[in-house]
PDB file of N, CA and C in Angstrom:
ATOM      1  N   UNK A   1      -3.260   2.124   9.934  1.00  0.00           N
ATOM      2  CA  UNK A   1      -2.188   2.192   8.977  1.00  0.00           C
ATOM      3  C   UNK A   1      -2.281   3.534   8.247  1.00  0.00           C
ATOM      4  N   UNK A   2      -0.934   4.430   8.392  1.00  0.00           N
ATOM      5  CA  UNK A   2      -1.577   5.654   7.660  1.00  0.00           C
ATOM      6  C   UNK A   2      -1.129   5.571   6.345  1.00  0.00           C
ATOM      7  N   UNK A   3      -0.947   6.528   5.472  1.00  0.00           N
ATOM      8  CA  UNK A   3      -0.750   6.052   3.953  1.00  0.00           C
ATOM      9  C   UNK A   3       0.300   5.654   3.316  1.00  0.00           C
ATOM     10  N   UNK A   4       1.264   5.801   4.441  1.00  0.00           N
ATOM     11  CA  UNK A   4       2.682   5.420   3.319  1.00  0.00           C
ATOM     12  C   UNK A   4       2.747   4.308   3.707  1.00  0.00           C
ATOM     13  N   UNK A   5       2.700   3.533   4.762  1.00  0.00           N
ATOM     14  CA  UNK A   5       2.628   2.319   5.343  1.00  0.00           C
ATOM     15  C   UNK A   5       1.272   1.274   4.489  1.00  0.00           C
ATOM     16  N   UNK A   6       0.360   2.246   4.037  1.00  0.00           N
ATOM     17  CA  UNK A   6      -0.812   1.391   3.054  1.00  0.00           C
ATOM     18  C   UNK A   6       0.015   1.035   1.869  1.00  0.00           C
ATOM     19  N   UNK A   7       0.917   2.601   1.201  1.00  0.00           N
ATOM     20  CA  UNK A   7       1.754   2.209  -0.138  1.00  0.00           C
ATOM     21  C   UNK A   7       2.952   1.393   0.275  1.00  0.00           C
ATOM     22  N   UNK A   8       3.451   1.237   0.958  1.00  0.00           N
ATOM     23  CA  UNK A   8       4.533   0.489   0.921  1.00  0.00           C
ATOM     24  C   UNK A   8       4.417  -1.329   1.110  1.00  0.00           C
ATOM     25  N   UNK A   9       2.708  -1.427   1.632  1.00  0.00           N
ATOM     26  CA  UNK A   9       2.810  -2.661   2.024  1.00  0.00           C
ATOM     27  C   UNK A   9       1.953  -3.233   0.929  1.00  0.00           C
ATOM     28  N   UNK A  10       1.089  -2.142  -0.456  1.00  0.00           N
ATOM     29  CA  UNK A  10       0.735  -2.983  -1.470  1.00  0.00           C
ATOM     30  C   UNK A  10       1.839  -2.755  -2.343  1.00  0.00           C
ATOM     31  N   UNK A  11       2.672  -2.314  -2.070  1.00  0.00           N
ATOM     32  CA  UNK A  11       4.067  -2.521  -3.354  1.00  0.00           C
ATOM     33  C   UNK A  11       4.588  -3.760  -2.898  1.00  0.00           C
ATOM     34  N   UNK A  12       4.640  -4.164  -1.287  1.00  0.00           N
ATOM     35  CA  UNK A  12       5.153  -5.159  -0.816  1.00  0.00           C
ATOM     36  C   UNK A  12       4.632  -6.931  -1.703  1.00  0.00           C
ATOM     37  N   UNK A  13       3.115  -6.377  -0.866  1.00  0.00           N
ATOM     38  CA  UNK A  13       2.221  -7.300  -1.987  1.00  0.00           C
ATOM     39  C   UNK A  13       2.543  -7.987  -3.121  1.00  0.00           C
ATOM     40  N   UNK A  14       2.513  -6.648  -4.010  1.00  0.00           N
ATOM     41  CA  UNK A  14       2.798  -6.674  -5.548  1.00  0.00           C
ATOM     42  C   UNK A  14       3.944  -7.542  -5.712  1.00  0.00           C
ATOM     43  N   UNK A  15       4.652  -7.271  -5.029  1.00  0.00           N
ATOM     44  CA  UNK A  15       6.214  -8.240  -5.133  1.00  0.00           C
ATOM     45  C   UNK A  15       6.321  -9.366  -5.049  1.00  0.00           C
ATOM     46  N   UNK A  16       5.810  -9.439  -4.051  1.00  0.00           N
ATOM     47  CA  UNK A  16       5.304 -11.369  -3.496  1.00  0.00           C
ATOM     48  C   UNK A  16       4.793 -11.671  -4.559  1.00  0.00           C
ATOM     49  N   UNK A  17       3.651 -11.128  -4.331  1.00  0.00           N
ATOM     50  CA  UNK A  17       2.438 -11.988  -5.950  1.00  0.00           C
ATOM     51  C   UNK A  17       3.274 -12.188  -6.909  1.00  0.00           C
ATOM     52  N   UNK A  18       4.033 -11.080  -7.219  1.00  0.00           N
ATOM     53  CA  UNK A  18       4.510 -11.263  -8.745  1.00  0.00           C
ATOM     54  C   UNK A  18       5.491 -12.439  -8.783  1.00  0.00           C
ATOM     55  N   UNK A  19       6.559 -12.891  -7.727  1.00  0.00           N
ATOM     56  CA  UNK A  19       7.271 -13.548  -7.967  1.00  0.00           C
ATOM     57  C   UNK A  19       6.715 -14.946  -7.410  1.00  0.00           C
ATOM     58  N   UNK A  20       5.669 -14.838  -6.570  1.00  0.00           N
ATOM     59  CA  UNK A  20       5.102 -16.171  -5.793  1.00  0.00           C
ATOM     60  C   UNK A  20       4.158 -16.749  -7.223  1.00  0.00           C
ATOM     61  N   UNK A  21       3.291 -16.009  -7.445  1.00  0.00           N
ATOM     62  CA  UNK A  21       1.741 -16.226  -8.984  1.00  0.00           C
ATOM     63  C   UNK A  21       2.572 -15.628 -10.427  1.00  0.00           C
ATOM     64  N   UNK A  22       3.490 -15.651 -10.536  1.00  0.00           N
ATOM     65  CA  UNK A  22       4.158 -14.882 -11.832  1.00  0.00           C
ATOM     66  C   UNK A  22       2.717 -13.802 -11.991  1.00  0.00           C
ATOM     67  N   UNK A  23       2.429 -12.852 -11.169  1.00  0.00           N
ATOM     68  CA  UNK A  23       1.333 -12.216 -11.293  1.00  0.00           C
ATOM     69  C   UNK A  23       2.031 -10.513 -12.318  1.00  0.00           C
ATOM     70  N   UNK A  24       1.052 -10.305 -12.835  1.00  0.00           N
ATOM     71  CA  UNK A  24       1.564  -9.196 -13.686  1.00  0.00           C
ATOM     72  C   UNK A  24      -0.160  -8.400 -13.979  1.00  0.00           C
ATOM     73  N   UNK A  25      -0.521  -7.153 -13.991  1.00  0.00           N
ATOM     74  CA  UNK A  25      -1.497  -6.357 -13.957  1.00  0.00           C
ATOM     75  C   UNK A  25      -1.499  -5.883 -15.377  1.00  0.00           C
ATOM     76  N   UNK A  26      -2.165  -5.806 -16.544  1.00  0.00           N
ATOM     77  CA  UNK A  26      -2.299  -5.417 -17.716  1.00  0.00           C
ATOM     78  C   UNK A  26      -3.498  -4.127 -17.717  1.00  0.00           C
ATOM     79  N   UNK A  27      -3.016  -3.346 -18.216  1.00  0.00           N
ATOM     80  CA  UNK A  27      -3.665  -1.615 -18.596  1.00  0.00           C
ATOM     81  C   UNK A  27      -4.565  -1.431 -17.006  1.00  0.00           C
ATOM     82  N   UNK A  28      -3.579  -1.332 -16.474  1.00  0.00           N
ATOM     83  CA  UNK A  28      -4.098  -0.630 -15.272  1.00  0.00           C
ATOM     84  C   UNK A  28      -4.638   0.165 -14.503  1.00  0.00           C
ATOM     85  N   UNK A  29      -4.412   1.474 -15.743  1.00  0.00           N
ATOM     86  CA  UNK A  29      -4.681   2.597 -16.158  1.00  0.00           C
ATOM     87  C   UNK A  29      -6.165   2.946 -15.953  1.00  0.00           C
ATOM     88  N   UNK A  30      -6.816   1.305 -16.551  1.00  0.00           N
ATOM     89  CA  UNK A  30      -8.561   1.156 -17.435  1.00  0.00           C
ATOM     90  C   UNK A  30      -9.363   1.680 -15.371  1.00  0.00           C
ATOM     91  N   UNK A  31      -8.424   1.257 -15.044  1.00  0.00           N
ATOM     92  CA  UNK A  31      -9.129   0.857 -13.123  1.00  0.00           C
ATOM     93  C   UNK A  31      -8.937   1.965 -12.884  1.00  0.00           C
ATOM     94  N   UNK A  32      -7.804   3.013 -12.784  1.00  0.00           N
ATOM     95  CA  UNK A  32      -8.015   4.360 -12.409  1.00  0.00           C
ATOM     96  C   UNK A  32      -8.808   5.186 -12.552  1.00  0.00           C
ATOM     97  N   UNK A  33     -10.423   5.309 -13.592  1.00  0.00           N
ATOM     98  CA  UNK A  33     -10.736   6.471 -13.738  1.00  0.00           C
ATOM     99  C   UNK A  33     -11.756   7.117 -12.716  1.00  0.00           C
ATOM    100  N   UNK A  34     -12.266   8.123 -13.039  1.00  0.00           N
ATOM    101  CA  UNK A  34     -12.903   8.842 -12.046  1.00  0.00           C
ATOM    102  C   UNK A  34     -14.030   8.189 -12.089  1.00  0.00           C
ATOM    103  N   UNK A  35     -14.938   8.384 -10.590  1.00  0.00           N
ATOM    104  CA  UNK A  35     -16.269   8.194 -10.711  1.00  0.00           C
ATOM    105  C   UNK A  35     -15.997   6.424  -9.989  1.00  0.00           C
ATOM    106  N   UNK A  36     -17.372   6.148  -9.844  1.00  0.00           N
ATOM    107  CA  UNK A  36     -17.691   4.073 -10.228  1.00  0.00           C
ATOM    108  C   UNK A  36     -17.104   3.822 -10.984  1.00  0.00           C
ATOM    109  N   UNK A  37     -16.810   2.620 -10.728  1.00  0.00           N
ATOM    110  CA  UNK A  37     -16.445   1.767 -11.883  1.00  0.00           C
ATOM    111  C   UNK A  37     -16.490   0.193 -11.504  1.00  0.00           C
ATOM    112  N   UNK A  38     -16.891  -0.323 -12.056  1.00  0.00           N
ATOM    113  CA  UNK A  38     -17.101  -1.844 -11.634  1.00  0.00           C
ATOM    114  C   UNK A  38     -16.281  -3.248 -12.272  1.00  0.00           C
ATOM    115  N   UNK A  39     -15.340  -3.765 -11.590  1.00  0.00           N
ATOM    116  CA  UNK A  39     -14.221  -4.639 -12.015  1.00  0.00           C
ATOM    117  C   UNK A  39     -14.879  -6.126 -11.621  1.00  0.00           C
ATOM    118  N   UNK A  40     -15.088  -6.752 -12.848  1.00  0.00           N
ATOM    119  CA  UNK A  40     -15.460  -8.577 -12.916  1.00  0.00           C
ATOM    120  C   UNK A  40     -14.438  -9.387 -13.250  1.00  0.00           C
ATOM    121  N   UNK A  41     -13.540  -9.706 -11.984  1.00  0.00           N
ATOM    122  CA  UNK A  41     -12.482 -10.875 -11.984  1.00  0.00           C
ATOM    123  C   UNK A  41     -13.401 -12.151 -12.680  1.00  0.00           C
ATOM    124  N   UNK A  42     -11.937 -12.840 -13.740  1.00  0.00           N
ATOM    125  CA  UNK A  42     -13.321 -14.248 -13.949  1.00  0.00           C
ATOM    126  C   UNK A  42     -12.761 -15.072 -13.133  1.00  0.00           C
ATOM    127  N   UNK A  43     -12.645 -15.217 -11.881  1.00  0.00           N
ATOM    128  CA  UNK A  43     -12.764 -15.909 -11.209  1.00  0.00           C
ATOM    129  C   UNK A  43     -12.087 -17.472 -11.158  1.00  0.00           C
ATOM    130  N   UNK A  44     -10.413 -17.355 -11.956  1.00  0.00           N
ATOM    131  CA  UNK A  44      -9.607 -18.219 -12.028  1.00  0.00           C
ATOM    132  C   UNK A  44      -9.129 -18.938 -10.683  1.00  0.00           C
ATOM    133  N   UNK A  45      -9.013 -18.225  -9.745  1.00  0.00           N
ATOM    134  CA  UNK A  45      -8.773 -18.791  -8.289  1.00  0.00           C
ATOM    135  C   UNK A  45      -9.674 -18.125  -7.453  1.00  0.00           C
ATOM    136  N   UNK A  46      -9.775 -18.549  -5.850  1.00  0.00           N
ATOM    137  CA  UNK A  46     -10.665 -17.840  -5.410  1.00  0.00           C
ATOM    138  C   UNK A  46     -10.035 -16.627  -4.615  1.00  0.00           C
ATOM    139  N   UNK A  47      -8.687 -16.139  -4.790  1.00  0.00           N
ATOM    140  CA  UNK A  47      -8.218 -15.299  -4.618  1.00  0.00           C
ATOM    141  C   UNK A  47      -7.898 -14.388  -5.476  1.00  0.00           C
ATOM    142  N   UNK A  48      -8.633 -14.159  -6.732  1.00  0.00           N
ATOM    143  CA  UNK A  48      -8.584 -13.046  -7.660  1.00  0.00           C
ATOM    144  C   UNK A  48      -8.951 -12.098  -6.859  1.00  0.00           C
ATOM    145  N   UNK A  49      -9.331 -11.829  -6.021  1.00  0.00           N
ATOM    146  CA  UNK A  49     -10.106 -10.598  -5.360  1.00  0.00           C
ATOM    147  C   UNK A  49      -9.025  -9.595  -4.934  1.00  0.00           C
ATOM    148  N   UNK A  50      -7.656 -10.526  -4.292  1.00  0.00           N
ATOM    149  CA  UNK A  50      -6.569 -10.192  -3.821  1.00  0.00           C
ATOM    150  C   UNK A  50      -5.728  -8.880  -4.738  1.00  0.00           C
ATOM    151  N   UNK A  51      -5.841  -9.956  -6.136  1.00  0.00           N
ATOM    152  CA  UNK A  51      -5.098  -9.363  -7.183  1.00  0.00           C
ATOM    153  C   UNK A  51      -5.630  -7.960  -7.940  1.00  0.00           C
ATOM    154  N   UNK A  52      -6.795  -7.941  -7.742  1.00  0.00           N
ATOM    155  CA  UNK A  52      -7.708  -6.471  -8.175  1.00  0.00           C
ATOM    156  C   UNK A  52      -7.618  -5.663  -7.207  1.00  0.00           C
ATOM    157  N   UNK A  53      -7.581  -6.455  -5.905  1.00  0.00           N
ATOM    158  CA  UNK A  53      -7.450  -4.817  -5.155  1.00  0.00           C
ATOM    159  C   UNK A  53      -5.783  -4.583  -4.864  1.00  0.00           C
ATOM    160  N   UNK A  54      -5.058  -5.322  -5.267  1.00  0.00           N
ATOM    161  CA  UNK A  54      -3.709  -4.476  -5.245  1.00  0.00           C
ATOM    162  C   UNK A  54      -3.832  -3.542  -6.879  1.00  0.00           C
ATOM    163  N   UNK A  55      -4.479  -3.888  -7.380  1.00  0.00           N
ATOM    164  CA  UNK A  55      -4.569  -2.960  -8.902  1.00  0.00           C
ATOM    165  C   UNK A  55      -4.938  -1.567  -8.637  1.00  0.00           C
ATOM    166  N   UNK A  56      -5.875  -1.449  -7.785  1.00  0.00           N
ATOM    167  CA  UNK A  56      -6.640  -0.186  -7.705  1.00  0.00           C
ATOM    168  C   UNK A  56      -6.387   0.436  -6.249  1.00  0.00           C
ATOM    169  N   UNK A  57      -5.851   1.895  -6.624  1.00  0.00           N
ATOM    170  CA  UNK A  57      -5.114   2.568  -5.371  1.00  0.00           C
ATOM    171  C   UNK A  57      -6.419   3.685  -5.262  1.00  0.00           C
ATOM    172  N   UNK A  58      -7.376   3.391  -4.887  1.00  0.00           N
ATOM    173  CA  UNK A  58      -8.489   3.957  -4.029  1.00  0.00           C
ATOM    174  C   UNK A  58      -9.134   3.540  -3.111  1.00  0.00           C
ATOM    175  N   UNK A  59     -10.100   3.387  -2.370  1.00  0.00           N
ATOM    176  CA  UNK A  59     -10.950   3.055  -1.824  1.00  0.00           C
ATOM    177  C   UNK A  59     -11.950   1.973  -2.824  1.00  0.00           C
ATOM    178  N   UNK A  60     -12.084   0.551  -1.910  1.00  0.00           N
ATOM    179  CA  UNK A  60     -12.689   0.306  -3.262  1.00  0.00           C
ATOM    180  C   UNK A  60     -13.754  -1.044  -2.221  1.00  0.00           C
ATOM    181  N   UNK A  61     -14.808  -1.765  -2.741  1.00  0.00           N
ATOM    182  CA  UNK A  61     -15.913  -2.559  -1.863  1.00  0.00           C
ATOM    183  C   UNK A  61     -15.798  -3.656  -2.853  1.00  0.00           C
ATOM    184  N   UNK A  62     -15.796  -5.034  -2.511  1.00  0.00           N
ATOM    185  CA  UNK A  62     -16.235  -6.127  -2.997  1.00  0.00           C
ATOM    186  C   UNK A  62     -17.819  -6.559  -2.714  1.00  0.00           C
ATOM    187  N   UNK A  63     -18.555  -7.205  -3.773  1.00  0.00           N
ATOM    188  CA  UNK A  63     -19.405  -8.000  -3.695  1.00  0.00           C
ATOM    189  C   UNK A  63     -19.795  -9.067  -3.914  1.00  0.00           C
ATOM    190  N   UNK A  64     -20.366 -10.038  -3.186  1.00  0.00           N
ATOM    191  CA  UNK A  64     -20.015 -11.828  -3.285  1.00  0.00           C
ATOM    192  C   UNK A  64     -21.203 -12.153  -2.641  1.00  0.00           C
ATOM    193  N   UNK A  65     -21.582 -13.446  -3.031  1.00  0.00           N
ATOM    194  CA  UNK A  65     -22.657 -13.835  -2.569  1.00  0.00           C
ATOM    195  C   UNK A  65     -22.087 -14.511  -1.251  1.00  0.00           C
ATOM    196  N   UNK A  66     -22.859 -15.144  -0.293  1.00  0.00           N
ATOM    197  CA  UNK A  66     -22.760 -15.574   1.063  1.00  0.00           C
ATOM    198  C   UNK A  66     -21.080 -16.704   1.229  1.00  0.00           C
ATOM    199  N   UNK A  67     -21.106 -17.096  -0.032  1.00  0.00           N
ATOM    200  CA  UNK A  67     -20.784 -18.359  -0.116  1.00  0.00           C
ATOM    201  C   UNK A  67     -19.075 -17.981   0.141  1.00  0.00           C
ATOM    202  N   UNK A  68     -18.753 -17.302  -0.665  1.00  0.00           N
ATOM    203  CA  UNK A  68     -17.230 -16.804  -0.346  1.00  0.00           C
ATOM    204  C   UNK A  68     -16.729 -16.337   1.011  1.00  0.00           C
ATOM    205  N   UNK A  69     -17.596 -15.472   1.671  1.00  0.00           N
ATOM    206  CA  UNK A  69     -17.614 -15.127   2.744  1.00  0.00           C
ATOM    207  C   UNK A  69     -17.504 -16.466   3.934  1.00  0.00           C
ATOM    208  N   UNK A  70     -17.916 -17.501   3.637  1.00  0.00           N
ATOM    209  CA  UNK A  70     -17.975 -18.460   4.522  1.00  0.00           C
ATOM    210  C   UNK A  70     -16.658 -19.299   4.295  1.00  0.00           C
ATOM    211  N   UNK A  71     -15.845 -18.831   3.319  1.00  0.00           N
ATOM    212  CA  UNK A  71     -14.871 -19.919   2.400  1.00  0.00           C
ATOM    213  C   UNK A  71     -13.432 -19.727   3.855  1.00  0.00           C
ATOM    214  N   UNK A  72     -13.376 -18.625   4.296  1.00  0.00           N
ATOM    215  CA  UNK A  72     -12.039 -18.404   5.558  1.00  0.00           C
ATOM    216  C   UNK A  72     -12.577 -16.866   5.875  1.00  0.00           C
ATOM    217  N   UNK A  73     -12.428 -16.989   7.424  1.00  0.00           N
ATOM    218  CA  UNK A  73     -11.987 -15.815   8.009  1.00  0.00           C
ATOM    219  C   UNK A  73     -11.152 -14.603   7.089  1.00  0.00           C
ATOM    220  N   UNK A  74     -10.446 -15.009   6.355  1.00  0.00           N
ATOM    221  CA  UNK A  74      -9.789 -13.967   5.404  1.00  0.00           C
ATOM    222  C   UNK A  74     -10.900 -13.319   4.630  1.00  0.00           C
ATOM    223  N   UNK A  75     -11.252 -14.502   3.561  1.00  0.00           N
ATOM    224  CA  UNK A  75     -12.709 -13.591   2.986  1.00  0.00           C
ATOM    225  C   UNK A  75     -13.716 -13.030   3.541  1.00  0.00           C
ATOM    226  N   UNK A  76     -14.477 -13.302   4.833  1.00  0.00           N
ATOM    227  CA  UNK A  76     -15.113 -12.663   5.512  1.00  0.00           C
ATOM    228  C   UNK A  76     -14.946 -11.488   5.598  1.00  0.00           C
ATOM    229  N   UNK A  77     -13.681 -11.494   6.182  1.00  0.00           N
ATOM    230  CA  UNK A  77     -12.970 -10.211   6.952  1.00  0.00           C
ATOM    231  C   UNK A  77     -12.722  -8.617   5.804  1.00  0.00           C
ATOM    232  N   UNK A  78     -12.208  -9.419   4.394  1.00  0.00           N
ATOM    233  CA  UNK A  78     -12.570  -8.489   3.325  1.00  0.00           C
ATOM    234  C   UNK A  78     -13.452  -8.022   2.719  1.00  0.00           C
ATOM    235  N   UNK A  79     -14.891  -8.932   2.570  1.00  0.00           N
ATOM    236  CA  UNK A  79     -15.623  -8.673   1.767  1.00  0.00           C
ATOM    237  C   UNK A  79     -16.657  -8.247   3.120  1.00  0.00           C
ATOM    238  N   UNK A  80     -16.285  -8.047   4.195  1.00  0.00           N
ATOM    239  CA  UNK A  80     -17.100  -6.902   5.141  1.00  0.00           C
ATOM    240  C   UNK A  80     -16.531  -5.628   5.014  1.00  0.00           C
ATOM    241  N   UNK A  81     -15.236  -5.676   4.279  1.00  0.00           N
ATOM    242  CA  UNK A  81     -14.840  -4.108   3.792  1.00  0.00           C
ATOM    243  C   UNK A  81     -14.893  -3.088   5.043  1.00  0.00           C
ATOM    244  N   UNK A  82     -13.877  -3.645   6.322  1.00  0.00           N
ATOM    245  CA  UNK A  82     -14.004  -2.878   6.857  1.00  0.00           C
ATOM    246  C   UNK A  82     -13.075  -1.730   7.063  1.00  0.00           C
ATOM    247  N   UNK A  83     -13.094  -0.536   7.808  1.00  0.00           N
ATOM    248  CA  UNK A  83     -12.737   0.479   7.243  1.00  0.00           C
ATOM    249  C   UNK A  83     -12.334   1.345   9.406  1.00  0.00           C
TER     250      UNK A  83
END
């Protein structure tokens, strides 16, 4: 997927979520800065993971203990962060 096809399909995202989860992203801004930075969803569904990485337009790695990873092929498949 090259990059406009990456931006167009998390704006796509964004759309769904928002009208499927009344989902809405507050100071978004805080996720942009330079350097690390480390984002702790509290873990209201087990798809918060979804919703943080449409927040943040970089390159970015999840970490989870075994247990999520075993929850679907979907989580697996993300939180191996592959690239």
């Amino acid at each position: 997927m090259n990059i406009w096809e990456n931006r167009l399909f998390l704006k796509l995202m964004r759309l769904v979520l928002g009208v499927w989860f009344r989902f809405r992203a507050i100071n978004e801004e805080a996720a942009k800065c330079e350097g690390p930075a480390l984002l702790i969803p509290n873990h209201l569904s087990w798809i918060d993971w979804l919703f943080v990485g449409l927040c943040v337009d970089r390159d970015w790695m999840f970490a989870a203990s075994e247990m999520p990873a075993r929850t679907s092929k979907l989580h697996a498949w993300v939180l191996s962060n592959p690239r």
